[in-house]
PDB file of N, CA and C in Angstrom:
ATOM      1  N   UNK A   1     -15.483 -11.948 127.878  1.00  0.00           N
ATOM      2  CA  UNK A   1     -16.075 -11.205 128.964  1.00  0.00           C
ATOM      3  C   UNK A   1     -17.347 -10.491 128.489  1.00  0.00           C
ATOM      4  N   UNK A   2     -17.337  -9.333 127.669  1.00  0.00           N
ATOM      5  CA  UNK A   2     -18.185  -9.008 126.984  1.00  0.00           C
ATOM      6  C   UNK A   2     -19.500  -9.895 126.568  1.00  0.00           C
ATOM      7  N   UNK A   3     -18.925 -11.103 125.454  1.00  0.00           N
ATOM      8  CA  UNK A   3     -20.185 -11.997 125.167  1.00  0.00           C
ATOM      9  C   UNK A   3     -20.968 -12.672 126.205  1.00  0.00           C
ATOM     10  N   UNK A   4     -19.946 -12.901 127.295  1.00  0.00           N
ATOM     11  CA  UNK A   4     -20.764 -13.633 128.520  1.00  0.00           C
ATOM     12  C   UNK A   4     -21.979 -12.625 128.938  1.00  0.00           C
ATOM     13  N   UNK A   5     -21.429 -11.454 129.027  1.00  0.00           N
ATOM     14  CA  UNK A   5     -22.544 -10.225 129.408  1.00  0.00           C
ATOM     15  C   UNK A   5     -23.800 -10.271 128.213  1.00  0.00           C
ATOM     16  N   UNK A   6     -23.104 -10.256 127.509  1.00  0.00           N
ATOM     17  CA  UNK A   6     -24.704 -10.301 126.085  1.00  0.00           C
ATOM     18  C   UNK A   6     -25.175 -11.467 126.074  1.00  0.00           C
ATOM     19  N   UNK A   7     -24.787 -12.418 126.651  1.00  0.00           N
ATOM     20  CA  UNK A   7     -25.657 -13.789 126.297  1.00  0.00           C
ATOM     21  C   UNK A   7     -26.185 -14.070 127.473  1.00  0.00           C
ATOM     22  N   UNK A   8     -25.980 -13.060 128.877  1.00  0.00           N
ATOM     23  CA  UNK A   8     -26.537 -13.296 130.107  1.00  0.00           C
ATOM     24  C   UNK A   8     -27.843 -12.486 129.532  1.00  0.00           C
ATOM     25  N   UNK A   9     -27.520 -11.073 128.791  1.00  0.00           N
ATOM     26  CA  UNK A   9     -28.660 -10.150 128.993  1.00  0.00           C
ATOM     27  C   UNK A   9     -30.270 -10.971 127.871  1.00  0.00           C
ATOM     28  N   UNK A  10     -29.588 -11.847 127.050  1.00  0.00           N
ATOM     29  CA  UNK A  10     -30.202 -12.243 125.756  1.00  0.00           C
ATOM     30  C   UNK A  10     -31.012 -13.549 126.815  1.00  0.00           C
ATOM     31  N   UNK A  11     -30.685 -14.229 127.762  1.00  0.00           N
ATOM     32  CA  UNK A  11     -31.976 -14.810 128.710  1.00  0.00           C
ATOM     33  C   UNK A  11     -32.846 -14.465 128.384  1.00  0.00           C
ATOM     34  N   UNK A  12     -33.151 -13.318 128.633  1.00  0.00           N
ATOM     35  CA  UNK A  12     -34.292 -12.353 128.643  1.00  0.00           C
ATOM     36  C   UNK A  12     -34.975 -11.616 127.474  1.00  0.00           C
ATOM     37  N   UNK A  13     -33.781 -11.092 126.785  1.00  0.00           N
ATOM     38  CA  UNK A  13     -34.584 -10.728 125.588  1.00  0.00           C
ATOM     39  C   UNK A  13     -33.301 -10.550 124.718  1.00  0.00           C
ATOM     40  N   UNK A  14     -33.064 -11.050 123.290  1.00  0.00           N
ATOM     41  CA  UNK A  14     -32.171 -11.457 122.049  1.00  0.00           C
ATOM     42  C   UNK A  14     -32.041  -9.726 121.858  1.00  0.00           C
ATOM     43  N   UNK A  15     -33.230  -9.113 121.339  1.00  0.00           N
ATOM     44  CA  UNK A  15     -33.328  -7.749 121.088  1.00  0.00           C
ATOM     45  C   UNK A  15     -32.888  -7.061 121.805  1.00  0.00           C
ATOM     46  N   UNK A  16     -32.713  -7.092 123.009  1.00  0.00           N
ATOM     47  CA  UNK A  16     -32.553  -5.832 123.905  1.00  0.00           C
ATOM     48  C   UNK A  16     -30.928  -6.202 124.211  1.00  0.00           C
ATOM     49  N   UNK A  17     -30.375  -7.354 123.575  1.00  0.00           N
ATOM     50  CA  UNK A  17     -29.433  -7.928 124.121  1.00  0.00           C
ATOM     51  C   UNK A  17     -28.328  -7.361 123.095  1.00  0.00           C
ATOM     52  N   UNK A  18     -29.042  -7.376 121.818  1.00  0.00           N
ATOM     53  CA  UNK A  18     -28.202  -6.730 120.691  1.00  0.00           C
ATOM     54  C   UNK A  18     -28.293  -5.210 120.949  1.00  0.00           C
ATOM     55  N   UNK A  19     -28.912  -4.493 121.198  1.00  0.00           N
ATOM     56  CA  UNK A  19     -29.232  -3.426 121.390  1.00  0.00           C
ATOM     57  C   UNK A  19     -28.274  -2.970 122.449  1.00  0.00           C
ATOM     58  N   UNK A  20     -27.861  -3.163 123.306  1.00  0.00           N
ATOM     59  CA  UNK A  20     -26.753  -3.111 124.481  1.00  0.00           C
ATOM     60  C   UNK A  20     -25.646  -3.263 124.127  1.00  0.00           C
ATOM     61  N   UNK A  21     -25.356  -4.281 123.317  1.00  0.00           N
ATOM     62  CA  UNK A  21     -24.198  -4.954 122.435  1.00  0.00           C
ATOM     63  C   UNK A  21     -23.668  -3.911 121.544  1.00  0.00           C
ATOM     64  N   UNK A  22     -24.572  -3.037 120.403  1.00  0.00           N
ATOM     65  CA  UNK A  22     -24.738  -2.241 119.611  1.00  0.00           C
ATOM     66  C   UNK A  22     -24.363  -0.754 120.495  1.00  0.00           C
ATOM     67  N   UNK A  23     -24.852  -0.538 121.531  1.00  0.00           N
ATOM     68  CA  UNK A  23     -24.416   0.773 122.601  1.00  0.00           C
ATOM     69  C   UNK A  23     -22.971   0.529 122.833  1.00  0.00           C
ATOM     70  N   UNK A  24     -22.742  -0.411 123.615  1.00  0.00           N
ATOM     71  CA  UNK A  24     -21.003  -0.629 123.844  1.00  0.00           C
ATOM     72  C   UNK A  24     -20.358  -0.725 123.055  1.00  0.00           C
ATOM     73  N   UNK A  25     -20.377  -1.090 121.803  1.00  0.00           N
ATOM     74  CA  UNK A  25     -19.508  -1.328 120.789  1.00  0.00           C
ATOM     75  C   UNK A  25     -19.156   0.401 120.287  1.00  0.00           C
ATOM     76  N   UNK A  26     -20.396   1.014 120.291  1.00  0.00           N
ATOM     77  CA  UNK A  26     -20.121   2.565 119.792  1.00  0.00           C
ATOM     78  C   UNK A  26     -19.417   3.095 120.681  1.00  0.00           C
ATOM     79  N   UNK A  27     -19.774   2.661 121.934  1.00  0.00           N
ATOM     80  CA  UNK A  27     -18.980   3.661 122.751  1.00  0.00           C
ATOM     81  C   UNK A  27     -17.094   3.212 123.126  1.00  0.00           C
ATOM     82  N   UNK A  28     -17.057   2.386 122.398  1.00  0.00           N
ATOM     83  CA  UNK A  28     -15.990   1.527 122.847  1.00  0.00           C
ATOM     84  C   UNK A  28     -15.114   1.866 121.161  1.00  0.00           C
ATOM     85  N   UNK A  29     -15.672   2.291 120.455  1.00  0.00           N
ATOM     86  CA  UNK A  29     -15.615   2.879 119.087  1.00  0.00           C
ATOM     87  C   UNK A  29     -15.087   4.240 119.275  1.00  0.00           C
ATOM     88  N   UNK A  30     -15.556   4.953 120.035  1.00  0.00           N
ATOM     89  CA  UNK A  30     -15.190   6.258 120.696  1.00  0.00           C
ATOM     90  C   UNK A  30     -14.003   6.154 121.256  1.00  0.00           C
ATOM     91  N   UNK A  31     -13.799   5.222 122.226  1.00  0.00           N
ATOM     92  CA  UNK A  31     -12.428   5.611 123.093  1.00  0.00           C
ATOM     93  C   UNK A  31     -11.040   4.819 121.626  1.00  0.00           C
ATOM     94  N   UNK A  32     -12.132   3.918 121.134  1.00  0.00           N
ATOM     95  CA  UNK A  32     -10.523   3.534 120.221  1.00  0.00           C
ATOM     96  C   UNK A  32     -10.205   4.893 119.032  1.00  0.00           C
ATOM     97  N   UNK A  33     -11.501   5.304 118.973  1.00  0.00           N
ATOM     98  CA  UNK A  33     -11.091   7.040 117.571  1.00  0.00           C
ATOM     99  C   UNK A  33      -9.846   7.458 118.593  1.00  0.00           C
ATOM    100  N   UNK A  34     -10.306   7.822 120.006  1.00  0.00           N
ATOM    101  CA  UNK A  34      -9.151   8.755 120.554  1.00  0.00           C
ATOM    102  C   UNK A  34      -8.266   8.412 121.388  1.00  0.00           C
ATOM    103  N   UNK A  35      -7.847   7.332 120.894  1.00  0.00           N
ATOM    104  CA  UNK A  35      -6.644   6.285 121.158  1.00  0.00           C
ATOM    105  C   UNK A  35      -6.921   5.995 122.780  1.00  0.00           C
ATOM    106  N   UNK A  36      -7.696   6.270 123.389  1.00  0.00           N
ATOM    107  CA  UNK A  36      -7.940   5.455 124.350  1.00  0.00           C
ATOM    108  C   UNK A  36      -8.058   3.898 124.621  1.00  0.00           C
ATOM    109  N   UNK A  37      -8.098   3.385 123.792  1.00  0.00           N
ATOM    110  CA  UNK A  37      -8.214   1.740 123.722  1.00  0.00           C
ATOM    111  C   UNK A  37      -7.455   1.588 121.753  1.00  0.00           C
ATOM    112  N   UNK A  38      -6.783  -0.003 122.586  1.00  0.00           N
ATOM    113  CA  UNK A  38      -6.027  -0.584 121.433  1.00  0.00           C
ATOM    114  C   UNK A  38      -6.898  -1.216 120.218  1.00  0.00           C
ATOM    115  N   UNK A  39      -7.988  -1.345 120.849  1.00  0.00           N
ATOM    116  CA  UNK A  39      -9.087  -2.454 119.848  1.00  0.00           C
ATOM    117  C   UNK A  39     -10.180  -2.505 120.643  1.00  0.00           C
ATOM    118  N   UNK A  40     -11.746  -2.845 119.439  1.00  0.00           N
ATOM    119  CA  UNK A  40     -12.844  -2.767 120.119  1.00  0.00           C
ATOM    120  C   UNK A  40     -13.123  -4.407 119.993  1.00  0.00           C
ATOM    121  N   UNK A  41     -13.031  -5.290 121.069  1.00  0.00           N
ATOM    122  CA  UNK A  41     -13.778  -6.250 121.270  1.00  0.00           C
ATOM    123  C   UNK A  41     -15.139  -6.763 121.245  1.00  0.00           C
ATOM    124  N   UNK A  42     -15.787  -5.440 120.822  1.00  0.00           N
ATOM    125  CA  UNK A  42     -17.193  -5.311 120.255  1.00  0.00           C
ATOM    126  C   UNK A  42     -17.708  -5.330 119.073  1.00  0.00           C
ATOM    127  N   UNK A  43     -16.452  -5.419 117.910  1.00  0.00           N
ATOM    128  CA  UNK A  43     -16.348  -4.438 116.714  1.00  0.00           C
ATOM    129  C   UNK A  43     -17.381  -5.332 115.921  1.00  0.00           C
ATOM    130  N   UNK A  44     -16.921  -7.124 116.091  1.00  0.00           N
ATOM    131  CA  UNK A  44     -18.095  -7.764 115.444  1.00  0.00           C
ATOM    132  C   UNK A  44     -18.239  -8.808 116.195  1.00  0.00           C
ATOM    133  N   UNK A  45     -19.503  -8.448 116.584  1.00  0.00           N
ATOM    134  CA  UNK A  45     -20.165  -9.302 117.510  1.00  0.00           C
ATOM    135  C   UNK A  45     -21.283  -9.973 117.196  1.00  0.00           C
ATOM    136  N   UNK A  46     -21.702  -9.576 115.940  1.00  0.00           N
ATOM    137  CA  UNK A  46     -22.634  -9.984 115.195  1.00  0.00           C
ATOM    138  C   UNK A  46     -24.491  -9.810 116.166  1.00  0.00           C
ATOM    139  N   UNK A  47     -25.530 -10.599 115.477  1.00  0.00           N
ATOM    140  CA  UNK A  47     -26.544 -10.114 115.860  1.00  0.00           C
ATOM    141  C   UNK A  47     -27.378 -11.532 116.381  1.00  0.00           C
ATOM    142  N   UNK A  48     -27.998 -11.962 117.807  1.00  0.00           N
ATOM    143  CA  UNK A  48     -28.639 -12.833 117.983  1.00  0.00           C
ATOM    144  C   UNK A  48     -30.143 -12.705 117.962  1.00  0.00           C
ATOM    145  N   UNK A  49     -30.496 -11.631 117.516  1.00  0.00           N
ATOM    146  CA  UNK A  49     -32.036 -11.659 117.194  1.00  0.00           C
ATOM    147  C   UNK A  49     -32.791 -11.343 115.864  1.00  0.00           C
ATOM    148  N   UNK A  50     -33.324 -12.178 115.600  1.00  0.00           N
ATOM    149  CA  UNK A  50     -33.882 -12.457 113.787  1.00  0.00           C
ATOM    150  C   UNK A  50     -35.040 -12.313 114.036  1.00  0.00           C
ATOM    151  N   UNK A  51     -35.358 -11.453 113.765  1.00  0.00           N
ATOM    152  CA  UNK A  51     -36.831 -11.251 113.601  1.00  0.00           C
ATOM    153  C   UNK A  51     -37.438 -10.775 112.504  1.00  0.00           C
ATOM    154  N   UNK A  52     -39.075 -11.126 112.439  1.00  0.00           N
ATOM    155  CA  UNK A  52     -39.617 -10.963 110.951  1.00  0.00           C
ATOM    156  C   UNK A  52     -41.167 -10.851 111.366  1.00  0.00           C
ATOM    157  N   UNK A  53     -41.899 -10.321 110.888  1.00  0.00           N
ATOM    158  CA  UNK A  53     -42.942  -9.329 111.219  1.00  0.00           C
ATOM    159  C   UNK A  53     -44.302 -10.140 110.234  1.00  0.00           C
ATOM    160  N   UNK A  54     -43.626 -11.182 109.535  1.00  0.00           N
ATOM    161  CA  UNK A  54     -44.590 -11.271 108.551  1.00  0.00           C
ATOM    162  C   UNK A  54     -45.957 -11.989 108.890  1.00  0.00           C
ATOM    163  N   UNK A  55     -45.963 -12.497 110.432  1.00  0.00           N
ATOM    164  CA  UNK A  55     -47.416 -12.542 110.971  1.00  0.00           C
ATOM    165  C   UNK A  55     -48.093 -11.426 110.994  1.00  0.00           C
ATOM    166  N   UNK A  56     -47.739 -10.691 111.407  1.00  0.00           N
ATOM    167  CA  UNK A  56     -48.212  -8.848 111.521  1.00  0.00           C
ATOM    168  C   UNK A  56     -48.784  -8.861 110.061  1.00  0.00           C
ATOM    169  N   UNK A  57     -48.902  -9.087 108.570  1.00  0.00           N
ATOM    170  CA  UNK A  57     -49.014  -8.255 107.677  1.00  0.00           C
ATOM    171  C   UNK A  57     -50.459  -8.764 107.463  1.00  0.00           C
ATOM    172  N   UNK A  58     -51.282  -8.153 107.125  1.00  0.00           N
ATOM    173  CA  UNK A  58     -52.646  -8.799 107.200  1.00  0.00           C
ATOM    174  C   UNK A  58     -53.177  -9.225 105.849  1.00  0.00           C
ATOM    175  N   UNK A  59     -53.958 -10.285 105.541  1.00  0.00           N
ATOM    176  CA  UNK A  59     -54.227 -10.707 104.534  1.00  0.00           C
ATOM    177  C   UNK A  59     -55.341  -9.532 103.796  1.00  0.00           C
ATOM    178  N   UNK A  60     -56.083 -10.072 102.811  1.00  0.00           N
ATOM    179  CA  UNK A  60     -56.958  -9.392 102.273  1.00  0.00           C
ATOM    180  C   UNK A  60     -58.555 -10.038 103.072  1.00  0.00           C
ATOM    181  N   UNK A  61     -58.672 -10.883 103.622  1.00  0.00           N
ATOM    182  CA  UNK A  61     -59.852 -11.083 104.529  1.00  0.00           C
ATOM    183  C   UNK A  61     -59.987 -10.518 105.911  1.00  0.00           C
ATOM    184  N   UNK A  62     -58.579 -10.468 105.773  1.00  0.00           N
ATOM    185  CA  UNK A  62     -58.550  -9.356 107.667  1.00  0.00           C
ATOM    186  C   UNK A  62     -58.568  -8.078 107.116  1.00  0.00           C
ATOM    187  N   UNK A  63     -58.412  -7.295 106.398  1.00  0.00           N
ATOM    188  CA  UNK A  63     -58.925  -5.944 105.620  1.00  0.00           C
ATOM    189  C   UNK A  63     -60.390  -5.988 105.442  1.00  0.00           C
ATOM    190  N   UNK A  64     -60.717  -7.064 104.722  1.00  0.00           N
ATOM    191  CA  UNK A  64     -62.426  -7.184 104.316  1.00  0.00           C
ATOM    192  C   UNK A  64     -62.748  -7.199 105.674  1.00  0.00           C
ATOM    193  N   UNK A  65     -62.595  -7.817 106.652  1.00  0.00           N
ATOM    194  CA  UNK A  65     -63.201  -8.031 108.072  1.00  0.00           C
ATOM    195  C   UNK A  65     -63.091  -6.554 108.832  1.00  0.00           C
ATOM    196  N   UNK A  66     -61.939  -6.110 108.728  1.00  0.00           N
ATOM    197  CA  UNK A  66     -61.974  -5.073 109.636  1.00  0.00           C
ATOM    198  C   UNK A  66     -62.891  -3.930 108.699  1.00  0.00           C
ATOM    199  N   UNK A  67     -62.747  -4.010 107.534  1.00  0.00           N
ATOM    200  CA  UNK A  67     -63.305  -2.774 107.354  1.00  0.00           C
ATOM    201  C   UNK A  67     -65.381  -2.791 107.334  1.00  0.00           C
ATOM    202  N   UNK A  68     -65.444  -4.269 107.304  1.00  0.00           N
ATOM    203  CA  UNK A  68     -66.806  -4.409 107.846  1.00  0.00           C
ATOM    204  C   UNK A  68     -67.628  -3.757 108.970  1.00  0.00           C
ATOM    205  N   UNK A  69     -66.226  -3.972 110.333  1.00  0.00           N
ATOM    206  CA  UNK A  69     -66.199  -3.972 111.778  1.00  0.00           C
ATOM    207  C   UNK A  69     -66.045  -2.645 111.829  1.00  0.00           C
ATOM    208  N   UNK A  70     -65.077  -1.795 111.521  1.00  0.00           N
ATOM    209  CA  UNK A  70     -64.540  -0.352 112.237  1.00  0.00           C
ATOM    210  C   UNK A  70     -65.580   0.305 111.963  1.00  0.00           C
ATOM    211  N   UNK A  71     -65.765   1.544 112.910  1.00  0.00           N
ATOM    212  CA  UNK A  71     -66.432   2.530 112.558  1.00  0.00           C
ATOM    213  C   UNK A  71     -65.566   3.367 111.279  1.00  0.00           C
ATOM    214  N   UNK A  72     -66.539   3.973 110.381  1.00  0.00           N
ATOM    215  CA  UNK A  72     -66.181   4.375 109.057  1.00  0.00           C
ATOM    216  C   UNK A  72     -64.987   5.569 108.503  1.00  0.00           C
ATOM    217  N   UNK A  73     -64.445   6.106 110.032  1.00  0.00           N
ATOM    218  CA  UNK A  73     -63.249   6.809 109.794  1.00  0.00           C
ATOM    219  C   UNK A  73     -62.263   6.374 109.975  1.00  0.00           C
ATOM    220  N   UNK A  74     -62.267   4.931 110.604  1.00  0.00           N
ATOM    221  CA  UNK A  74     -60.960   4.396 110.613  1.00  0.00           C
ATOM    222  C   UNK A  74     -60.750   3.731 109.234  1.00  0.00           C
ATOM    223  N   UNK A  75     -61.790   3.650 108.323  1.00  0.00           N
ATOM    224  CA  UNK A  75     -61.849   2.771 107.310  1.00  0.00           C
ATOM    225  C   UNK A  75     -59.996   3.205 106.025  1.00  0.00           C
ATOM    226  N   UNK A  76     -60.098   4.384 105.914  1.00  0.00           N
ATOM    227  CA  UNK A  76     -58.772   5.029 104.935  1.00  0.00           C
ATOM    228  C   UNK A  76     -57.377   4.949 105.805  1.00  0.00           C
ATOM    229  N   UNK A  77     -57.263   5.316 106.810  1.00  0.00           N
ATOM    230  CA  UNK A  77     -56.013   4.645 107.406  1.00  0.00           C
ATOM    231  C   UNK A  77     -55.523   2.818 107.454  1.00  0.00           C
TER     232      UNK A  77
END
């Protein structure tokens, strides 16, 4: 029941899908601390979004370039 809900919300976005996944599981973590629930069906649900940034990191010619381009106070940040 649960996964059907995270893999409806993950259509749309993997991240925001774990992220929801990650909310219910805590809160579902909560009612099992105070014996409100027998077990969390959330507990491992593992993660459908892998992400990695390493387009983002800029070479040393996109440094030389930008710091050509910026005006000279953006140059130290």
């Amino acid at each position: 029941m649960f996964r059907e809900w995270r893999n409806r919300l993950a259509i749309k976005s993997k991240r925001q899908a774990d992220y929801a996944w990650a909310v219910l599981a805590r809160i579902l973590a909560v009612g099992l601390d105070y014996g409100w629930l027998d077990a969390n069906p959330c507990e491992r649900g593992g993660r459908l979004y892998r992400g990695s940034r390493r387009d983002k990191i800029w070479t040393l010619d996109d440094e030389l370039a930008f710091v050509e381009k910026a005006p000279r106070h953006l140059h130290l940040p």
